[in-house]
C-alpha atoms as a PDB file:
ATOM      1  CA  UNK A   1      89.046 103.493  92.471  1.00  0.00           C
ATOM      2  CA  UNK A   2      86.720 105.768  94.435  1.00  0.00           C
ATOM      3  CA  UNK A   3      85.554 102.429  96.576  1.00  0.00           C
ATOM      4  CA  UNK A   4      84.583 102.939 100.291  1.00  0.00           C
ATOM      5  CA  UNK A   5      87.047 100.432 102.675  1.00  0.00           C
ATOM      6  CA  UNK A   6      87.152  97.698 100.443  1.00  0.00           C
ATOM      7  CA  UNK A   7      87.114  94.751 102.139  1.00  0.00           C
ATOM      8  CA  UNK A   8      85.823  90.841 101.134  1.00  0.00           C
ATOM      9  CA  UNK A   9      86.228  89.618  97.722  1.00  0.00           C
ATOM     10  CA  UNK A  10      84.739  86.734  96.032  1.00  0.00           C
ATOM     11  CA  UNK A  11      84.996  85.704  92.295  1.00  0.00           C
ATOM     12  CA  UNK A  12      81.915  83.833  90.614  1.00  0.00           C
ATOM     13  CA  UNK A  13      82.015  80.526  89.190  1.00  0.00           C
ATOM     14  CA  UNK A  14      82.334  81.283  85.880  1.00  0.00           C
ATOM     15  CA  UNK A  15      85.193  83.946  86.700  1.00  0.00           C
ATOM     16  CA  UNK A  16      83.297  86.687  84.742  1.00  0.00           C
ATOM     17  CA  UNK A  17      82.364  88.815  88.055  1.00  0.00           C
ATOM     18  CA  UNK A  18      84.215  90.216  91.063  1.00  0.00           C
ATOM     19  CA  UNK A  19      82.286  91.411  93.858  1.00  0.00           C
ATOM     20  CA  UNK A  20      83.598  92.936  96.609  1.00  0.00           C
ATOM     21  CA  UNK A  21      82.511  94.646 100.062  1.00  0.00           C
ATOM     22  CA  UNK A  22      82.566  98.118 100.831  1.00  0.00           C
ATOM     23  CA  UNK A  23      82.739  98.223 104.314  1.00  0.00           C
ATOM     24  CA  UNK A  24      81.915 102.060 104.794  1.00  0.00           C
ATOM     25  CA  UNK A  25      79.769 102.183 101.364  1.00  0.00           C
ATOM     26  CA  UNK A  26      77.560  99.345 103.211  1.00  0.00           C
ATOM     27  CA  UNK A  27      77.205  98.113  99.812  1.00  0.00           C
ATOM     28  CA  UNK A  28      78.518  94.729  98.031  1.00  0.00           C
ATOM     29  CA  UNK A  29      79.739  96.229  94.390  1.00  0.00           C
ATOM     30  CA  UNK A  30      79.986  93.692  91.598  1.00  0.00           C
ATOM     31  CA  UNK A  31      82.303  94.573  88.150  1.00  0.00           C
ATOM     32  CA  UNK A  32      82.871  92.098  85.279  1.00  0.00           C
ATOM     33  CA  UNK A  33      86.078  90.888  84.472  1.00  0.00           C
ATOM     34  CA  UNK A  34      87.651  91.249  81.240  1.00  0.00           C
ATOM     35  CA  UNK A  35      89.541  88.827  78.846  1.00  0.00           C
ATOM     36  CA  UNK A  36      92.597  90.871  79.881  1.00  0.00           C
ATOM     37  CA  UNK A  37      91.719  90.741  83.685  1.00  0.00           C
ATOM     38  CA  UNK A  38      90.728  94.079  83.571  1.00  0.00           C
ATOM     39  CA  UNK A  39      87.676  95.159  85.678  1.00  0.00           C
ATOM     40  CA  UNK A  40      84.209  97.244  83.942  1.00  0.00           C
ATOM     41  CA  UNK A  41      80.643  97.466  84.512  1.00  0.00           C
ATOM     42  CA  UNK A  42      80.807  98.723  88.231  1.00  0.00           C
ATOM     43  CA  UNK A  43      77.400  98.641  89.719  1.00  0.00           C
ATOM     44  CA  UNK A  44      76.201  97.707  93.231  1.00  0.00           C
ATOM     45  CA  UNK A  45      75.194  94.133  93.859  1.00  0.00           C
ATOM     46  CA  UNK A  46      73.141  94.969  96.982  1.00  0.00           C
ATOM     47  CA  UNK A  47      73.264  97.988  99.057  1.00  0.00           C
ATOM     48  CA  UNK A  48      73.010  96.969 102.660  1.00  0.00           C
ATOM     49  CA  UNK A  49      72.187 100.270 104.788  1.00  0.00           C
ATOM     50  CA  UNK A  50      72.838  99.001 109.012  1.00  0.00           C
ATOM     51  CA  UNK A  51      75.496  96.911 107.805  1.00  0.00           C
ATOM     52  CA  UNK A  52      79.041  96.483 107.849  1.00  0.00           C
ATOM     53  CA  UNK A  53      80.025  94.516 104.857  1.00  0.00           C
ATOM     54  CA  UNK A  54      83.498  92.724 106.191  1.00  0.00           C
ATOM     55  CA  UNK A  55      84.621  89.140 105.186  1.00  0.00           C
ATOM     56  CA  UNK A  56      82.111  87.522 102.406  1.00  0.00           C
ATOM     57  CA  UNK A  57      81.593  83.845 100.953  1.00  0.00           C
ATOM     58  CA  UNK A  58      79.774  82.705  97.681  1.00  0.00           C
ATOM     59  CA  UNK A  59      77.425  79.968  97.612  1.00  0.00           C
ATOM     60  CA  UNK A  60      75.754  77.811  95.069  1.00  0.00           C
ATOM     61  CA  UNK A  61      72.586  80.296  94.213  1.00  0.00           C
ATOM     62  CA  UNK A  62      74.908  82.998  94.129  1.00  0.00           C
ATOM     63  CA  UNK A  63      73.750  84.391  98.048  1.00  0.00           C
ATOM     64  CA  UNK A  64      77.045  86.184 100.000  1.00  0.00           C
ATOM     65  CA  UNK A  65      77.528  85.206 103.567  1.00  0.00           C
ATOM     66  CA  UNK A  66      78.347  88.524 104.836  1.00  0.00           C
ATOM     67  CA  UNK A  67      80.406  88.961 108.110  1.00  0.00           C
ATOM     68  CA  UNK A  68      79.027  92.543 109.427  1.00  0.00           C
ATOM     69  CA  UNK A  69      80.878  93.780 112.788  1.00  0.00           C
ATOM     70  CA  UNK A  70      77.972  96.069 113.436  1.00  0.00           C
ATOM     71  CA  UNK A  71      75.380  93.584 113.097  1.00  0.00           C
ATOM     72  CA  UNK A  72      76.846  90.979 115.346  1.00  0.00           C
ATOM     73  CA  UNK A  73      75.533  88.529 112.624  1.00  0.00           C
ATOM     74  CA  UNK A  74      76.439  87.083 109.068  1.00  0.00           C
ATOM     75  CA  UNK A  75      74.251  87.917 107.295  1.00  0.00           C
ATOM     76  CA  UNK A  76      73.250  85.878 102.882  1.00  0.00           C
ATOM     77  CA  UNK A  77      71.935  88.407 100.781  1.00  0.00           C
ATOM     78  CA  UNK A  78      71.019  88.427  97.258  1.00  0.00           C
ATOM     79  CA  UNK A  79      71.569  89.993  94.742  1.00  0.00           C
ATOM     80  CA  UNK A  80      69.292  93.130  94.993  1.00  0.00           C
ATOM     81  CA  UNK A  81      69.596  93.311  99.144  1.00  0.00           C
ATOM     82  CA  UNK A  82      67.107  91.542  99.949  1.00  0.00           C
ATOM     83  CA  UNK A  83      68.887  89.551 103.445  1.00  0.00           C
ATOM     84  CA  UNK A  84      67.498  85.423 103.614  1.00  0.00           C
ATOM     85  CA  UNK A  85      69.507  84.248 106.333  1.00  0.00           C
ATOM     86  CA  UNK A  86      71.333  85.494 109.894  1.00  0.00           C
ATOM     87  CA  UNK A  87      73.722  83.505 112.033  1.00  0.00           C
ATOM     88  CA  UNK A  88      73.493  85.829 115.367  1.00  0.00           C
ATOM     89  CA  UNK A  89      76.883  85.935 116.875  1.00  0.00           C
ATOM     90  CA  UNK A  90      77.895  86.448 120.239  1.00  0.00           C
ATOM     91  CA  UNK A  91      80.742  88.902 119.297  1.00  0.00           C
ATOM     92  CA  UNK A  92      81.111  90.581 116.172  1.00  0.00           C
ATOM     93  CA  UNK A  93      81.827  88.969 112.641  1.00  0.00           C
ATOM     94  CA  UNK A  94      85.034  89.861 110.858  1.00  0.00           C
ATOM     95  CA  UNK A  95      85.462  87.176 108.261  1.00  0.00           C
ATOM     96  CA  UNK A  96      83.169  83.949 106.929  1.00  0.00           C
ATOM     97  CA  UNK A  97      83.839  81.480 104.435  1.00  0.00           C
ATOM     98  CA  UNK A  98      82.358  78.776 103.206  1.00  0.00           C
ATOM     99  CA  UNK A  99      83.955  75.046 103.715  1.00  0.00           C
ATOM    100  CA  UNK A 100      83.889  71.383 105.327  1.00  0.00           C
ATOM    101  CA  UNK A 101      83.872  68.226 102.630  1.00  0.00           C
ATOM    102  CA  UNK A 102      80.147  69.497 101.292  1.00  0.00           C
ATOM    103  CA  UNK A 103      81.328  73.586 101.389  1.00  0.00           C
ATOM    104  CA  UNK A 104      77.872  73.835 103.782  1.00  0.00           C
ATOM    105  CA  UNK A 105      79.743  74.881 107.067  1.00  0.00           C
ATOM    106  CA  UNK A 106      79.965  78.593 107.410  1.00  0.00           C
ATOM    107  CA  UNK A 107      83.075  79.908 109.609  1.00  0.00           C
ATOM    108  CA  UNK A 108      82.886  82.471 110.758  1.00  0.00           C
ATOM    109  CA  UNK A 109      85.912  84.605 112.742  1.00  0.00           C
ATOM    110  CA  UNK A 110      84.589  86.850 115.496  1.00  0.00           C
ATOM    111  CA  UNK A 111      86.002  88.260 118.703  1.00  0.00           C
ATOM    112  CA  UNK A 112      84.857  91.130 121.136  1.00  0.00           C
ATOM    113  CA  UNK A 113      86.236  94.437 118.816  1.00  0.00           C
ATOM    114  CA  UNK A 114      88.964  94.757 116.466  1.00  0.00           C
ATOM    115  CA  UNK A 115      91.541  97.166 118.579  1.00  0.00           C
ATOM    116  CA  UNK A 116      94.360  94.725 118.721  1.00  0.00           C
ATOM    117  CA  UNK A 117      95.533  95.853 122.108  1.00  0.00           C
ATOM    118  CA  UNK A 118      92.320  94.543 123.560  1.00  0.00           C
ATOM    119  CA  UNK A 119      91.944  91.647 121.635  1.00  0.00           C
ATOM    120  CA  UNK A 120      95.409  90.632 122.716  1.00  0.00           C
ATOM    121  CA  UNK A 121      94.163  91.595 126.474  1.00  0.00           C
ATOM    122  CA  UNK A 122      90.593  89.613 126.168  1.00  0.00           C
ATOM    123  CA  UNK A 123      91.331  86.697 123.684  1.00  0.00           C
ATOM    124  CA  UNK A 124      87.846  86.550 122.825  1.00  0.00           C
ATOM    125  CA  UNK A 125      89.046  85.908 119.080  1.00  0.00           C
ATOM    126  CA  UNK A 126      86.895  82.285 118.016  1.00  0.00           C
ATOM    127  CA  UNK A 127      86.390  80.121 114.388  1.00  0.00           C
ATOM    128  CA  UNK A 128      82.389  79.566 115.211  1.00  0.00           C
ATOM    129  CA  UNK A 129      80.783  77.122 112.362  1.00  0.00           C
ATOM    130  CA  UNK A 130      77.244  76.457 111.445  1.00  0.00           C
ATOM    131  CA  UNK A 131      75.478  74.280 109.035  1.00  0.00           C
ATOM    132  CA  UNK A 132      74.303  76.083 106.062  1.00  0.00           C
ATOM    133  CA  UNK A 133      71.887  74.742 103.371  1.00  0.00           C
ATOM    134  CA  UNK A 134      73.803  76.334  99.898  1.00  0.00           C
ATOM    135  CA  UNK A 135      77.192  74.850  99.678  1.00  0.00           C
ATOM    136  CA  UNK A 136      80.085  77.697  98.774  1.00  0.00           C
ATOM    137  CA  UNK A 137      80.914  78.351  95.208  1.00  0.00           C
ATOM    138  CA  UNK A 138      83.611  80.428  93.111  1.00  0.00           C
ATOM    139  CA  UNK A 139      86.675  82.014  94.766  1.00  0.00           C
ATOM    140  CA  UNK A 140      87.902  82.230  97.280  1.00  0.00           C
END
């Protein structure tokens, strides 16, 4: 409760964390998971002030691929903030995830705005893909 536009969610490995984006709280916020599949220990994972935490994606060394509309990038950060990587996009990012046989090809969704009158109208909706060194981990 009292989250800001939740948006992505990702599940670690081991299944003991949740993390999600808050896309107006421009913050990833983490919470373990109970026995019972109950959720405690809400803290933030990363704030990530000029952001726009959308779509997210787990990787190996526990960095999120972060789709951020406002960036026009997806953006790994760590846990902490601190942002490694950016895939510049032409558009905006909406949604990434990690896949292909190795899980080191990030896909990301993007398109011109999210107003689905225009994007109907424009059709600049795309699946872009770039090779990423950390292959995806957890869930989804």
């Amino acid at each position: 409760e009292n989250m800001q536009f939740p948006n992505g969610t990702v599940i670690t490995p081991d299944g003991k964390t949740l993390i999600v984006g808050e896309s107006m709280g421009a913050c990833l916020t983490a919470f373990d998971i109970e026995a019972d599949g109950s959720l405690s220990n809400r803290r933030v994972w990363a704030q990530m002030e000029g952001a726009l935490p959308d779509g997210i994606a787990l990787d190996a060394e526990m960095g999120i691929w972060v789709a951020s509309p406002i960036s026009g990038a997806c953006l790994r950060v760590v846990e902490g903030g601190e942002i490694t990587d950016r895939v510049e996009v032409e558009n905006q990012a909406f949604a990434c995830a990690l896949g292909g046989p190795d899980r080191k090809t990030l896909f990301m969704c993007t398109a011109k705005d999210s107003d689905p009158e225009s994007s109907k109208k424009s059709r600049t909706g795309r699946i872009e893909a770039v090779p990423v060194k950390v292959p995806g981990a957890g869930l989804p």
